[in-house]
PDB file of N, CA and C in Angstrom:
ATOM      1  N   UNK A   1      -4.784  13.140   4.912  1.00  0.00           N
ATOM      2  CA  UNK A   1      -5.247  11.779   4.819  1.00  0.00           C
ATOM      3  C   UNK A   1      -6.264  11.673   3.678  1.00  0.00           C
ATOM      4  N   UNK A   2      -5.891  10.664   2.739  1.00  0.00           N
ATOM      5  CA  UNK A   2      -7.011  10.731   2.206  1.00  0.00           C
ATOM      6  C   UNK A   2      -8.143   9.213   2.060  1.00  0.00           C
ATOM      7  N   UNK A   3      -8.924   8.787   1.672  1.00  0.00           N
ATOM      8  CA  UNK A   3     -10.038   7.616   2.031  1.00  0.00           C
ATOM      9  C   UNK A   3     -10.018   6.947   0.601  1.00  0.00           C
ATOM     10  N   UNK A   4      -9.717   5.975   0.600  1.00  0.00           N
ATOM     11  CA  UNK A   4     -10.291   5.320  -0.440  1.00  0.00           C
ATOM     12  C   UNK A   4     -11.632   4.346  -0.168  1.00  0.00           C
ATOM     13  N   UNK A   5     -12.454   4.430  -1.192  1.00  0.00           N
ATOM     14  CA  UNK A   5     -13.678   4.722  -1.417  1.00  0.00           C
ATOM     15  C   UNK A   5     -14.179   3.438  -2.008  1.00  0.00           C
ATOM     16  N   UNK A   6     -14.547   2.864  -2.019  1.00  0.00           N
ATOM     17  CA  UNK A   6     -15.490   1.833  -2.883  1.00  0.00           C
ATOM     18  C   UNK A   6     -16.673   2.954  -3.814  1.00  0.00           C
ATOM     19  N   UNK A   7     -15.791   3.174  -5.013  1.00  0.00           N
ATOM     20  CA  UNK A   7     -16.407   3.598  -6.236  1.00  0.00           C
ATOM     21  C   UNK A   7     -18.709   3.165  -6.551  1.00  0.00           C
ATOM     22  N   UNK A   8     -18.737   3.248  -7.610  1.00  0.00           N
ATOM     23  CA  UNK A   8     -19.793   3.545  -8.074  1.00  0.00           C
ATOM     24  C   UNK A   8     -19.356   2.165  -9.119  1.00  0.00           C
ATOM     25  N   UNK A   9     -20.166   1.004  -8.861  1.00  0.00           N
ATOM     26  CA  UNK A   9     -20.047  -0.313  -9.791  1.00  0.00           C
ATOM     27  C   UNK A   9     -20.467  -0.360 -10.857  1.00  0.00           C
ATOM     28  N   UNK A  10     -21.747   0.202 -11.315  1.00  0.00           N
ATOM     29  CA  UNK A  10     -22.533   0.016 -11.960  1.00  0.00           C
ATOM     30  C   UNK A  10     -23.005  -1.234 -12.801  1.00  0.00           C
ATOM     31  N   UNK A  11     -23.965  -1.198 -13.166  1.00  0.00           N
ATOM     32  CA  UNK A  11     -25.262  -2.477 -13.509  1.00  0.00           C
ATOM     33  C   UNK A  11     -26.211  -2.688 -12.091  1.00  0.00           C
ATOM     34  N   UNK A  12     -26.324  -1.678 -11.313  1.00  0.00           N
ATOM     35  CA  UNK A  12     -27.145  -2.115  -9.981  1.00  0.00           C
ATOM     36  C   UNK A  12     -26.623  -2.675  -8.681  1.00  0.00           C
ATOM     37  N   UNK A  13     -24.788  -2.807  -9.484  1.00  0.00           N
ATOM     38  CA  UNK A  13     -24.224  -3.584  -8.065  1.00  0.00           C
ATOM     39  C   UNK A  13     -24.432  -2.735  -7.474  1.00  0.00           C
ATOM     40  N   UNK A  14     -24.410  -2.642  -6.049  1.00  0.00           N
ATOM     41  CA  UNK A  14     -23.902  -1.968  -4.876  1.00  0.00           C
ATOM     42  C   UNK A  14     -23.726  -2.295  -3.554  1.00  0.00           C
ATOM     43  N   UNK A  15     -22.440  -3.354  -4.057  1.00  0.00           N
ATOM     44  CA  UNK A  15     -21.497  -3.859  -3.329  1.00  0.00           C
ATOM     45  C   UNK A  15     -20.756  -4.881  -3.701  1.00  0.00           C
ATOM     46  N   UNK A  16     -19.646  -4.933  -2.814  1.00  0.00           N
ATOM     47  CA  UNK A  16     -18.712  -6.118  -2.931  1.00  0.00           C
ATOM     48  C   UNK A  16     -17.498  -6.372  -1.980  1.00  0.00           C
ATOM     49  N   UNK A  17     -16.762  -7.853  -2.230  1.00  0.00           N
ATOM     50  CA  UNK A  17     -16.294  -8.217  -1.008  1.00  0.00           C
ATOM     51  C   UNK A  17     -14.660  -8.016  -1.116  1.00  0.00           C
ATOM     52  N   UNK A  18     -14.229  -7.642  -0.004  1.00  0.00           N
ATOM     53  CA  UNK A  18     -12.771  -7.574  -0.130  1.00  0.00           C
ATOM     54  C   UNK A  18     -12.054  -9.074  -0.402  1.00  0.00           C
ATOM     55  N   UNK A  19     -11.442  -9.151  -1.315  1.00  0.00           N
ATOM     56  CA  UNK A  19     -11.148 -10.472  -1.182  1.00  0.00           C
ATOM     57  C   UNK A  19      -9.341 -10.093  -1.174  1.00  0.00           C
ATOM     58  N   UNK A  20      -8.209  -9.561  -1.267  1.00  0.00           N
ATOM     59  CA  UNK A  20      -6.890  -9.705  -0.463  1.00  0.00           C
ATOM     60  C   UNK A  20      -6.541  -8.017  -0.924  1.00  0.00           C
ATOM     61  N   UNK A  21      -5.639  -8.015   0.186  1.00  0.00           N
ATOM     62  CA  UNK A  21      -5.065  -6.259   0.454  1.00  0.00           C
ATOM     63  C   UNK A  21      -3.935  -6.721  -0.094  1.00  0.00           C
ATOM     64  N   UNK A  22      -2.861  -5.827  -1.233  1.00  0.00           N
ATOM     65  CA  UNK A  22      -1.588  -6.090  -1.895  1.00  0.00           C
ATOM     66  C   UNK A  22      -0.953  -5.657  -1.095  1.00  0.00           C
ATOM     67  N   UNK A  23      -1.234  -4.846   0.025  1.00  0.00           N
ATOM     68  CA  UNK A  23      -0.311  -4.309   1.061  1.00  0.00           C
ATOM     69  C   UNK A  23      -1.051  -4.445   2.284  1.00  0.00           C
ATOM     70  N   UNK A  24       0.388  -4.045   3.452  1.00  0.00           N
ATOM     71  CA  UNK A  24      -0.201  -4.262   4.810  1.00  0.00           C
ATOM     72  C   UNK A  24      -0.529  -2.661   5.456  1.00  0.00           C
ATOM     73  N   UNK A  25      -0.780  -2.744   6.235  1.00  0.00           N
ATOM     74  CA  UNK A  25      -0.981  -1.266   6.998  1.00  0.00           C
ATOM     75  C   UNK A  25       0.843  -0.694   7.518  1.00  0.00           C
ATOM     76  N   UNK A  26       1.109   0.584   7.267  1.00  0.00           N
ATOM     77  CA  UNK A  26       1.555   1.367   7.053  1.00  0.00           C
ATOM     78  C   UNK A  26       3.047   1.139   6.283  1.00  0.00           C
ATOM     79  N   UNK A  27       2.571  -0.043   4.643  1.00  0.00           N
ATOM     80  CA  UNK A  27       3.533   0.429   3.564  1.00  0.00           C
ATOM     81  C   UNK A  27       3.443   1.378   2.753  1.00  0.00           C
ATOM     82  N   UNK A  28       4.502   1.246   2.145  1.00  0.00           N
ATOM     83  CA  UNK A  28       4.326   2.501   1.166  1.00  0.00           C
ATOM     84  C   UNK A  28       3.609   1.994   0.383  1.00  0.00           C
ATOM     85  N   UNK A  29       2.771   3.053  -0.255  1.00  0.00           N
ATOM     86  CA  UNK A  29       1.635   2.801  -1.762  1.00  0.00           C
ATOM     87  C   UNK A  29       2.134   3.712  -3.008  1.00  0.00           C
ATOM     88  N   UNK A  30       2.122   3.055  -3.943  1.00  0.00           N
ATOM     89  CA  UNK A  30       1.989   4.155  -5.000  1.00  0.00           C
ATOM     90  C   UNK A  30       0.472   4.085  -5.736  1.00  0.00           C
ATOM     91  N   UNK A  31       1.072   5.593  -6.126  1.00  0.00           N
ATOM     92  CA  UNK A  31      -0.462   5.796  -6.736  1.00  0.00           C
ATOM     93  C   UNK A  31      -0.300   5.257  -8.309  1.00  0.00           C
ATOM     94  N   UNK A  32      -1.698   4.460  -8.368  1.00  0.00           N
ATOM     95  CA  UNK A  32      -2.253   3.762  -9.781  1.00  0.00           C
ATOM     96  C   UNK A  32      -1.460   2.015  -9.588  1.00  0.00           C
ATOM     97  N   UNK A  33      -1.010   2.034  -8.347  1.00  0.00           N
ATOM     98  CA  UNK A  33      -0.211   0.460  -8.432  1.00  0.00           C
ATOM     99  C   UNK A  33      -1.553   0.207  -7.428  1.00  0.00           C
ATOM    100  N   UNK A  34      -1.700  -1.486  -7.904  1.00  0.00           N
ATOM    101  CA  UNK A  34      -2.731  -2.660  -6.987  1.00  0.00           C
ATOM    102  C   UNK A  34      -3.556  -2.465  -5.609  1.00  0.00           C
ATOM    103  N   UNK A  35      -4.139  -1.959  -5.476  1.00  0.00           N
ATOM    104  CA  UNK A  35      -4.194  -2.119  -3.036  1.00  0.00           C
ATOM    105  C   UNK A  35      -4.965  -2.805  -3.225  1.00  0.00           C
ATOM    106  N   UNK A  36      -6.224  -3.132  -3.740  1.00  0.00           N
ATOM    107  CA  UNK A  36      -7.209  -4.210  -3.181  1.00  0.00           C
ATOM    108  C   UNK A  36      -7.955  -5.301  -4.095  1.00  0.00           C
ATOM    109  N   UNK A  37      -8.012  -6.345  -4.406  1.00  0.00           N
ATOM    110  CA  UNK A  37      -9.038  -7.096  -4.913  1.00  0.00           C
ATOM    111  C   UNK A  37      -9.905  -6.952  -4.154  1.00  0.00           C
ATOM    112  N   UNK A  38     -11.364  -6.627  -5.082  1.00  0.00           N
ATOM    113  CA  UNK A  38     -12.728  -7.079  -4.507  1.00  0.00           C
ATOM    114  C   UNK A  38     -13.375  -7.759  -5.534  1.00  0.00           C
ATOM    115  N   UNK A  39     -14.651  -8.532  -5.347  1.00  0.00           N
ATOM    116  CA  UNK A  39     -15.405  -9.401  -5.931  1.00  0.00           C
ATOM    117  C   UNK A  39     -16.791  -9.081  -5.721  1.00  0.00           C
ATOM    118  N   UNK A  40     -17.737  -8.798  -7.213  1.00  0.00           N
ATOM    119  CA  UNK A  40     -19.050  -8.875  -6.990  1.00  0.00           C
ATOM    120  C   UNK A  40     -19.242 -10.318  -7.315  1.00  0.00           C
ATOM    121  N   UNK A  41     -20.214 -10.035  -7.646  1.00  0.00           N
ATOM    122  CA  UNK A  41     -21.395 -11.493  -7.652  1.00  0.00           C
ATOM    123  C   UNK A  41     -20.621 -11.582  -9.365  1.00  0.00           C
ATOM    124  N   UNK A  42     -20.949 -10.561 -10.281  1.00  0.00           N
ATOM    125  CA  UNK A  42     -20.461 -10.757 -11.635  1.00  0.00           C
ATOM    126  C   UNK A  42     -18.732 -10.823 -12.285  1.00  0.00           C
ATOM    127  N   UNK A  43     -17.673 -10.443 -11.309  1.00  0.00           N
ATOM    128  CA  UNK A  43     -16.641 -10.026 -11.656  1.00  0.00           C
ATOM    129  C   UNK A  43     -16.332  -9.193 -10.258  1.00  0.00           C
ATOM    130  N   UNK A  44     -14.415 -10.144 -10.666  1.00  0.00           N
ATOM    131  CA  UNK A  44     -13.239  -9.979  -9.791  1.00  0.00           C
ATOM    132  C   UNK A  44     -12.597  -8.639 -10.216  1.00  0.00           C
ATOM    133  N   UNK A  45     -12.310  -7.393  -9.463  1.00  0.00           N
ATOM    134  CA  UNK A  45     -11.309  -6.659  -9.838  1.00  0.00           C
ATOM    135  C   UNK A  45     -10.655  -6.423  -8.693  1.00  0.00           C
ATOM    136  N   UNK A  46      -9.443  -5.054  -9.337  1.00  0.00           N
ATOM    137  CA  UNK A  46      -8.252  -4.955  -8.551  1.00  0.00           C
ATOM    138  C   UNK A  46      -8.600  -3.092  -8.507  1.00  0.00           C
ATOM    139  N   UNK A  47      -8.815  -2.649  -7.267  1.00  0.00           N
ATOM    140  CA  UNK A  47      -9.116  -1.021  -6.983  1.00  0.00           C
ATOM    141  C   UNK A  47      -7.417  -0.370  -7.058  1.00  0.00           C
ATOM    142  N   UNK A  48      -7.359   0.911  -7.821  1.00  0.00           N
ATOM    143  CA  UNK A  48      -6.114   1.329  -7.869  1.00  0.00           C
ATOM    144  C   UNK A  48      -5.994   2.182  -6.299  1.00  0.00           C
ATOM    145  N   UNK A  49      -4.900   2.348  -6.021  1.00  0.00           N
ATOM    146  CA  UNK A  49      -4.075   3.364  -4.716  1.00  0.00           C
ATOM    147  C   UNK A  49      -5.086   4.691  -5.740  1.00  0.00           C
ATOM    148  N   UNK A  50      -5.407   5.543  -4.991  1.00  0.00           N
ATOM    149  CA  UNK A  50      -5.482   7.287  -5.739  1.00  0.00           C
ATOM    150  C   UNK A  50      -4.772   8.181  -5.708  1.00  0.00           C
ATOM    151  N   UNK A  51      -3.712   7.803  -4.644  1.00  0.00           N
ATOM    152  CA  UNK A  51      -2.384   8.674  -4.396  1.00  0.00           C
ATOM    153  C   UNK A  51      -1.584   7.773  -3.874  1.00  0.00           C
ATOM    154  N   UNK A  52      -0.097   8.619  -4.245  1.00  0.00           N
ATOM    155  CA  UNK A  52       0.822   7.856  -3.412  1.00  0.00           C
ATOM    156  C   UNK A  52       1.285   8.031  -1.522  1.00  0.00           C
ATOM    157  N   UNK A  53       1.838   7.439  -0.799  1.00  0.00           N
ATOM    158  CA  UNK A  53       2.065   7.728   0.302  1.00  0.00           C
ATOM    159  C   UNK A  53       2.174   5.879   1.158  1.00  0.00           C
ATOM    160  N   UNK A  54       1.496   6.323   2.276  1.00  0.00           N
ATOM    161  CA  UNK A  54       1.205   4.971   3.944  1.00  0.00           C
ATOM    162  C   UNK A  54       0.679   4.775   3.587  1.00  0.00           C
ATOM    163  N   UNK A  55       0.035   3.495   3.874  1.00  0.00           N
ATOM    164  CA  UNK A  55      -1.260   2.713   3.757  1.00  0.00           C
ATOM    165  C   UNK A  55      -1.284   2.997   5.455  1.00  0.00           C
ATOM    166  N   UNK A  56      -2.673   4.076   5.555  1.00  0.00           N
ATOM    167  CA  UNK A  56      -2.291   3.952   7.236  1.00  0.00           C
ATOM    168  C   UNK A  56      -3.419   2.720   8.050  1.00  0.00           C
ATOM    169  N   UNK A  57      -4.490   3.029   7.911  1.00  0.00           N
ATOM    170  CA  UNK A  57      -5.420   1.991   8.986  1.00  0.00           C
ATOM    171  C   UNK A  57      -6.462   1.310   7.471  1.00  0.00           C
ATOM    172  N   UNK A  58      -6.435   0.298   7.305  1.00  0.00           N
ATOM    173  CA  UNK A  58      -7.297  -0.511   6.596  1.00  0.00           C
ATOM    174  C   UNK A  58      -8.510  -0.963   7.553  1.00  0.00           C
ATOM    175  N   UNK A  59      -9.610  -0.375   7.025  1.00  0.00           N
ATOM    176  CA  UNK A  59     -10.878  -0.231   7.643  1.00  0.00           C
ATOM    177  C   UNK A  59     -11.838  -1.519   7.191  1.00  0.00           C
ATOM    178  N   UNK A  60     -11.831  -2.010   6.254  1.00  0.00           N
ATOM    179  CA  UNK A  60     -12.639  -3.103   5.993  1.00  0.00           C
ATOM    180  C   UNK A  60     -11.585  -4.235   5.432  1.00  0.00           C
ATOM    181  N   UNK A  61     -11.277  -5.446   6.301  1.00  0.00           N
ATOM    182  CA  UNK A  61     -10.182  -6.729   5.509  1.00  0.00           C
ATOM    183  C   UNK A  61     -10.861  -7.503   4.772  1.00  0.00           C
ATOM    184  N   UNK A  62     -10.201  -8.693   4.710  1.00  0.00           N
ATOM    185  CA  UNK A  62     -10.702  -9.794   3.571  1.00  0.00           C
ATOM    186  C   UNK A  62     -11.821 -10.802   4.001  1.00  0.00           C
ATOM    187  N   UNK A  63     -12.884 -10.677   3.146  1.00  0.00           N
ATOM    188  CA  UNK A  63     -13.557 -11.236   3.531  1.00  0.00           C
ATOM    189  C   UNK A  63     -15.012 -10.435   3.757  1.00  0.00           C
ATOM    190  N   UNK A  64     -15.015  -9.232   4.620  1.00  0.00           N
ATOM    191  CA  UNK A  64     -15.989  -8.335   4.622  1.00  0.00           C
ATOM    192  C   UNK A  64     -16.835  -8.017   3.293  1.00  0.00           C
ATOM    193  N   UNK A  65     -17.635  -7.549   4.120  1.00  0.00           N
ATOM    194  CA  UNK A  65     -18.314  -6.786   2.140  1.00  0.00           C
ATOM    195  C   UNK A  65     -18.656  -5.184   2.537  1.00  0.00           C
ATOM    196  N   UNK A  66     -18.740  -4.708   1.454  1.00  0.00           N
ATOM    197  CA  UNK A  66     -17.760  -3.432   1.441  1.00  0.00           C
ATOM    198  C   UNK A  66     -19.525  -2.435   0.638  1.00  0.00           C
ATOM    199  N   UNK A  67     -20.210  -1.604   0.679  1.00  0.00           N
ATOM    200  CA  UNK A  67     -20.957  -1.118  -0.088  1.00  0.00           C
ATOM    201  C   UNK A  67     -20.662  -0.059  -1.042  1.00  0.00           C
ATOM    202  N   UNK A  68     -20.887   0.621  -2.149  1.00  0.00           N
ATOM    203  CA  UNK A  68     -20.414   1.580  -2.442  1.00  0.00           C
ATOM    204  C   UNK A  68     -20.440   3.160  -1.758  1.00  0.00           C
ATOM    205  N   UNK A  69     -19.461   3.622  -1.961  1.00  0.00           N
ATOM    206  CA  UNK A  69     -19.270   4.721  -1.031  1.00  0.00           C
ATOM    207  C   UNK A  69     -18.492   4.627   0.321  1.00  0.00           C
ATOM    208  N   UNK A  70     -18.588   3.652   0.537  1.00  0.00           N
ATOM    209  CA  UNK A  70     -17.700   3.118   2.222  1.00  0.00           C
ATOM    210  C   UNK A  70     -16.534   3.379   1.906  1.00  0.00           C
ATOM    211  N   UNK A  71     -15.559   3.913   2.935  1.00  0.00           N
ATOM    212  CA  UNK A  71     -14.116   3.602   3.110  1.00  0.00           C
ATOM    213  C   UNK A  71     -13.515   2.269   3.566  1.00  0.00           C
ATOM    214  N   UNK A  72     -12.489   2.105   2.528  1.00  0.00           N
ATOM    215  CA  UNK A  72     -11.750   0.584   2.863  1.00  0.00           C
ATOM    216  C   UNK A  72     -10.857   1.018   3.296  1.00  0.00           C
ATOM    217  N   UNK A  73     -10.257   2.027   3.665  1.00  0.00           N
ATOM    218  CA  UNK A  73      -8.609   2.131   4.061  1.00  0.00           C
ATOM    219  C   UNK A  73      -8.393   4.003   3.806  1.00  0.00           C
ATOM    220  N   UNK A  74      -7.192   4.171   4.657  1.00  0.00           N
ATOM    221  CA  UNK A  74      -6.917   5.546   4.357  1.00  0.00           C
ATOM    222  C   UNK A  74      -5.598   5.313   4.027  1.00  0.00           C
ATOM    223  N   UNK A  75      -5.005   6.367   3.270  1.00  0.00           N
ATOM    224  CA  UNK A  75      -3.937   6.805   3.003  1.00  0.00           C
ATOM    225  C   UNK A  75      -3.024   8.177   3.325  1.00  0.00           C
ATOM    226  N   UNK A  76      -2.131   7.983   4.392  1.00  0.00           N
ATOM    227  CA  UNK A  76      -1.549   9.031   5.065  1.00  0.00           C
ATOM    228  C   UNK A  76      -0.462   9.537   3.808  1.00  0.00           C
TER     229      UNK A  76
END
């Protein structure tokens, strides 16, 4: 299993909000294709898959806010 992570933002963010999952819980993912928009206060991005495989349990949905270092989701 592995965790995807809410990275390291930098400029002082540290944090941001899930705003839509490109997938549901247990599709297939590839790795470097879309899984999550999130949103700081300065800018919208899109977090890549880090591997391919399940999307197994999505730990934080849309809407939440997410800090850096937290797990949003695992990947079986």
């Amino acid at each position: 299993m592995i965790k995807v992570v809410l990275p390291p933002l930098g400029e002082g963010i540290e944090k941001a909000t899930v705003s839509y999952w490109f997938s549901k819980e247990k599709d297939k993912v590839n790795e470097k294709d879309d899984l999550v928009e999130l949103a700081t206060d300065k800018a919208t991005f899109n977090l890549p898959c880090p591997v391919s495989g399940t999307l197994g349990k999505i730990l934080l949905h849309e809407g939440d806010t997410a800090h850096v270092g937290d797990t949003l989701a695992e990947i079986e």
